[in-house]
N, C-alpha and C. Protein backbone atom coordinates (compact mmCIF):
# COMPACT_ATOMS: atom_id res chain seq x y z
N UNK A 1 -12.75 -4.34 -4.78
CA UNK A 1 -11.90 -4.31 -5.95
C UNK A 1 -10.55 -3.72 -5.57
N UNK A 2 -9.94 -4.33 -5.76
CA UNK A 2 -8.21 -3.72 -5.66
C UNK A 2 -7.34 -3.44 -6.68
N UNK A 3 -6.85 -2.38 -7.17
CA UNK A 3 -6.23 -2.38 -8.72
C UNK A 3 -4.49 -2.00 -7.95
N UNK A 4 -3.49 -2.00 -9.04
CA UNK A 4 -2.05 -2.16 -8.82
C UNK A 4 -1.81 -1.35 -10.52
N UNK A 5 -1.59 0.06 -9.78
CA UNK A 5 -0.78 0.89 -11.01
C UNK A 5 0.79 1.05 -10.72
N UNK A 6 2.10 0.32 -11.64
CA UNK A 6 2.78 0.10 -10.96
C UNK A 6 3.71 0.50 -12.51
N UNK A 7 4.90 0.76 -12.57
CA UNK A 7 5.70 1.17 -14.30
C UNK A 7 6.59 -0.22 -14.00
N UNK A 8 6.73 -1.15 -12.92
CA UNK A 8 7.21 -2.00 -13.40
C UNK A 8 6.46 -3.28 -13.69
N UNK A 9 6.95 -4.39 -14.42
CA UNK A 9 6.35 -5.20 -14.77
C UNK A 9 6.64 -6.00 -13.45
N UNK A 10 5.33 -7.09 -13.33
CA UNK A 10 5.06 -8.02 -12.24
C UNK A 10 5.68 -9.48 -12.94
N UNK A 11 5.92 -10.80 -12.02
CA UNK A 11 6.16 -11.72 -11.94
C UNK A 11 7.51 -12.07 -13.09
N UNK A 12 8.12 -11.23 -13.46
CA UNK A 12 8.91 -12.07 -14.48
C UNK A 12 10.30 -11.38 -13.90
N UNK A 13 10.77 -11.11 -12.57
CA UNK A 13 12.14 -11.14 -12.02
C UNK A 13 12.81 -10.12 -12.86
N UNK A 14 12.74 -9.98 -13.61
CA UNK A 14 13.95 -8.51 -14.60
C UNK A 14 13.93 -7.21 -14.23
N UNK A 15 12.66 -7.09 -13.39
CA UNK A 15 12.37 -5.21 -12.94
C UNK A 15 13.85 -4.94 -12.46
N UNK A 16 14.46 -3.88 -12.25
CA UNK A 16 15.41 -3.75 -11.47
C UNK A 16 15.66 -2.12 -10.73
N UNK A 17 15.87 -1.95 -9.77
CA UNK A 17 15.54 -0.37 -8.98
C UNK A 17 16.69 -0.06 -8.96
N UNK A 18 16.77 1.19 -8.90
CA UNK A 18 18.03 2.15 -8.80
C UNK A 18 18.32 2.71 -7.38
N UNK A 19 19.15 2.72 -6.88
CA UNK A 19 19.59 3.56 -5.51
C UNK A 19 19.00 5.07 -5.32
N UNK A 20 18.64 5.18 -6.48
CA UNK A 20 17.94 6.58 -6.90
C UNK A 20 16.45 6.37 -7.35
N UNK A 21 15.87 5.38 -6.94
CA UNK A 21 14.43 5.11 -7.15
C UNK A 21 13.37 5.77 -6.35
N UNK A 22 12.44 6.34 -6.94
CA UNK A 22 11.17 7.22 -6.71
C UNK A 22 10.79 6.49 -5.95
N UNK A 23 10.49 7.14 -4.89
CA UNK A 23 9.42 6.46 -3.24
C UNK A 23 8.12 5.94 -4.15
N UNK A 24 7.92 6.71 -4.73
CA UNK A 24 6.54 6.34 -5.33
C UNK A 24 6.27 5.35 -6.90
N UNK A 25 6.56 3.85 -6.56
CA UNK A 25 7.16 3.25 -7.87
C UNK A 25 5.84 2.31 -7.88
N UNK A 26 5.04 1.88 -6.88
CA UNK A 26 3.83 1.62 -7.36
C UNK A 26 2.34 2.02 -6.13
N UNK A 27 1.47 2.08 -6.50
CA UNK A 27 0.43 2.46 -6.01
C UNK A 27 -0.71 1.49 -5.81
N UNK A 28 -1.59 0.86 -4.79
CA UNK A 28 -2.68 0.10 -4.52
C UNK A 28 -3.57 1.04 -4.18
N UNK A 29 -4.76 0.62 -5.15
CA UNK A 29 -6.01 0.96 -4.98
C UNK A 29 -7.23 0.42 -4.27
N UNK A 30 -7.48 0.77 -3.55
CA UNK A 30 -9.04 -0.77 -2.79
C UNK A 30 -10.25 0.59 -3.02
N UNK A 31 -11.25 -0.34 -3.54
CA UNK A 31 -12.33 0.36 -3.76
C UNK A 31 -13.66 -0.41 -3.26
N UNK A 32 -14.41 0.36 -2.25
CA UNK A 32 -15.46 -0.06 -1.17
C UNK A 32 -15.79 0.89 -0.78
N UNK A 33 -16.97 0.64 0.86
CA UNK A 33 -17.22 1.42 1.48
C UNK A 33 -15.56 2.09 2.26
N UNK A 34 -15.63 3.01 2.92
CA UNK A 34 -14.87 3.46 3.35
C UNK A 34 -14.35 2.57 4.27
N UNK A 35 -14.60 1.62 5.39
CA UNK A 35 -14.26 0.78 6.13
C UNK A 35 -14.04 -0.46 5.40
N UNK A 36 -14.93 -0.60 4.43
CA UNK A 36 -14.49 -2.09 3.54
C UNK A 36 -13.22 -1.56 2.63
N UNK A 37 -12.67 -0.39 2.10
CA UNK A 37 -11.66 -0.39 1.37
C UNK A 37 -10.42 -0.12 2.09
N UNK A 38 -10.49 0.19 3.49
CA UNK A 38 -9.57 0.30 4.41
C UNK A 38 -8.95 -1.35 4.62
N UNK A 39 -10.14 -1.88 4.84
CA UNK A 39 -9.70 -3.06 5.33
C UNK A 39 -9.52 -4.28 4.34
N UNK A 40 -9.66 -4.20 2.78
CA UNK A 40 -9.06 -4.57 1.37
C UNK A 40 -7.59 -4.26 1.33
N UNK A 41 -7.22 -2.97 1.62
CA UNK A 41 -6.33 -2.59 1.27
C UNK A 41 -5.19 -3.48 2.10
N UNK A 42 -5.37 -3.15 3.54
CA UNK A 42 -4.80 -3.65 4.18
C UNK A 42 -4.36 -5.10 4.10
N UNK A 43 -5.59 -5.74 3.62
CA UNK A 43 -5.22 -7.46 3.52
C UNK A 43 -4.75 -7.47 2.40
N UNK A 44 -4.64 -6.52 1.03
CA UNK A 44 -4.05 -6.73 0.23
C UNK A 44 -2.18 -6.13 0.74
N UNK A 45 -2.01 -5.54 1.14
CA UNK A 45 -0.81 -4.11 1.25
C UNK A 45 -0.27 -6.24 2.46
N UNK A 46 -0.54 -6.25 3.06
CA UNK A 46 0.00 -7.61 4.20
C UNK A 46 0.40 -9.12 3.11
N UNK A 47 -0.45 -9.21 2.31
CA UNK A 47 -0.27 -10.11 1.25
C UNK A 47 0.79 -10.31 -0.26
N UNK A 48 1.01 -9.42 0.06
CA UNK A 48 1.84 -8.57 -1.45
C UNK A 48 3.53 -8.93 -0.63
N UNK A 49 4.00 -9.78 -2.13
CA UNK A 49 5.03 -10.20 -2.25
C UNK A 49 6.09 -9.09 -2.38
N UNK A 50 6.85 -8.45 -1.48
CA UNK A 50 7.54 -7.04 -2.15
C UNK A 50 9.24 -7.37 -2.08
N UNK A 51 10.25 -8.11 -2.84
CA UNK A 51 11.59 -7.94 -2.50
C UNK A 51 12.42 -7.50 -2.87
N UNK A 52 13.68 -6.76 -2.10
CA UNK A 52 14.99 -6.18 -2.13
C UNK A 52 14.60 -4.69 -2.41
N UNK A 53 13.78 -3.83 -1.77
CA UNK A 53 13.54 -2.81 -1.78
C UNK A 53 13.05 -2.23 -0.19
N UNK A 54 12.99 -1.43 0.64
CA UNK A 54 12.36 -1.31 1.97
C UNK A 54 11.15 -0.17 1.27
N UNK A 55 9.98 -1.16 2.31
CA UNK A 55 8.88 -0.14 2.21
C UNK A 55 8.21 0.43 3.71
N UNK A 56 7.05 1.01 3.43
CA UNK A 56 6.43 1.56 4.85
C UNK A 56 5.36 0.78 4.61
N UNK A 57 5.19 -0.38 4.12
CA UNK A 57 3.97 -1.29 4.52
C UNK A 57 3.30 -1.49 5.80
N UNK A 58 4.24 -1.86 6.82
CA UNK A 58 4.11 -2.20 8.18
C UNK A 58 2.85 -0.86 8.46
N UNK A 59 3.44 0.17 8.32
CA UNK A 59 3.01 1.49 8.32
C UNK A 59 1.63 1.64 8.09
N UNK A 60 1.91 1.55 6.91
CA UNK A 60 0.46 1.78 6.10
C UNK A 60 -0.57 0.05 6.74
N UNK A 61 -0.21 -0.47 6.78
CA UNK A 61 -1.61 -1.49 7.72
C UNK A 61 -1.72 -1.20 8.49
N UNK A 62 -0.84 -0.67 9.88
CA UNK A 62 -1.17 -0.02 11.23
C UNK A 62 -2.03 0.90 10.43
N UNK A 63 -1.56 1.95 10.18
CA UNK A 63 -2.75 3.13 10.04
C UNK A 63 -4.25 2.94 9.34
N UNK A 64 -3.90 1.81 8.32
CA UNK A 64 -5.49 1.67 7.88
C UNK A 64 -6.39 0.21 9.16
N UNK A 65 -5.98 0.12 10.02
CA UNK A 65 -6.60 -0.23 11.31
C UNK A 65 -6.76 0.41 12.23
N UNK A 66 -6.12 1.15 12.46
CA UNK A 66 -6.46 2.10 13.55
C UNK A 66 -7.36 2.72 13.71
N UNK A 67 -8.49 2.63 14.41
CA UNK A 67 -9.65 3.34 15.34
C UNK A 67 -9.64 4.90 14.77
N UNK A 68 -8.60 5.63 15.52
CA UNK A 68 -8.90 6.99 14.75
C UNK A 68 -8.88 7.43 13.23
N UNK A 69 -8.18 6.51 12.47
CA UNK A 69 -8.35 6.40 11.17
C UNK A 69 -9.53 5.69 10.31
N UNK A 70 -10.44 4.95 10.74
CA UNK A 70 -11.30 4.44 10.59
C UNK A 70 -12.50 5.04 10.93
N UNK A 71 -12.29 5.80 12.13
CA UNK A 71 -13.28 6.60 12.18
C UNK A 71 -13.41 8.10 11.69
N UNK A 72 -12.28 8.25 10.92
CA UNK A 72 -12.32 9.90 10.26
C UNK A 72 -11.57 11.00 11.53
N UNK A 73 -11.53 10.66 12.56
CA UNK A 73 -11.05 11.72 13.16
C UNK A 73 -9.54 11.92 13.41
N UNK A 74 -8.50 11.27 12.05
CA UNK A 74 -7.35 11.18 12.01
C UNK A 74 -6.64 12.72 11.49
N UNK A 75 -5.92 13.13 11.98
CA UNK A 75 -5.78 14.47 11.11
C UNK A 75 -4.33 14.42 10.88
N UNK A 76 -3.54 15.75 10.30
CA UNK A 76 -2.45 15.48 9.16
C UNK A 76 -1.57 15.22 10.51
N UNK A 77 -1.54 15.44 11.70
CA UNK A 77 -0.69 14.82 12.93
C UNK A 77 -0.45 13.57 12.79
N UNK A 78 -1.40 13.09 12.73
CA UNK A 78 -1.68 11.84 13.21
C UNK A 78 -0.22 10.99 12.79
């Protein structure tokens, strides 16, 4: 299951961001085993239409593949 808590509205082009927009403007949820919601997320976070804003997507799929993250032994270094 994947949910999308997000304050702007989807598909109808009018959202519009500010130069002063909160890093945190929407949030994906994947809900599974711990390896199945890693790897939801990811195919969802790779699939997701995102434009005229920069994100750390790239980011966030490397890390929810990665070996040490998958296996729990990732720590706040990482």
């Amino acid at each position: 299951m994947i949910r999308v808590d997000s304050i702007f509205p989807f598909g109808n082009g009018s959202a519009t961001v500010s130069r002063f927009y909160d890093s945190m403007i929407a949030k994906v949820i994947a809900w599974d085993t711990a390896r199945g919601a890693a790897q939801k997320l990811a195919q969802s976070l790779t699939k997701a239409t995102i434009d005229g804003i920069p994100t750390n997507r790239s980011l966030l799929v490397r890390t929810l593949g990665h070996p040490n993250f998958l296996d729990g032994s990732a720590e706040s270094d990482f």
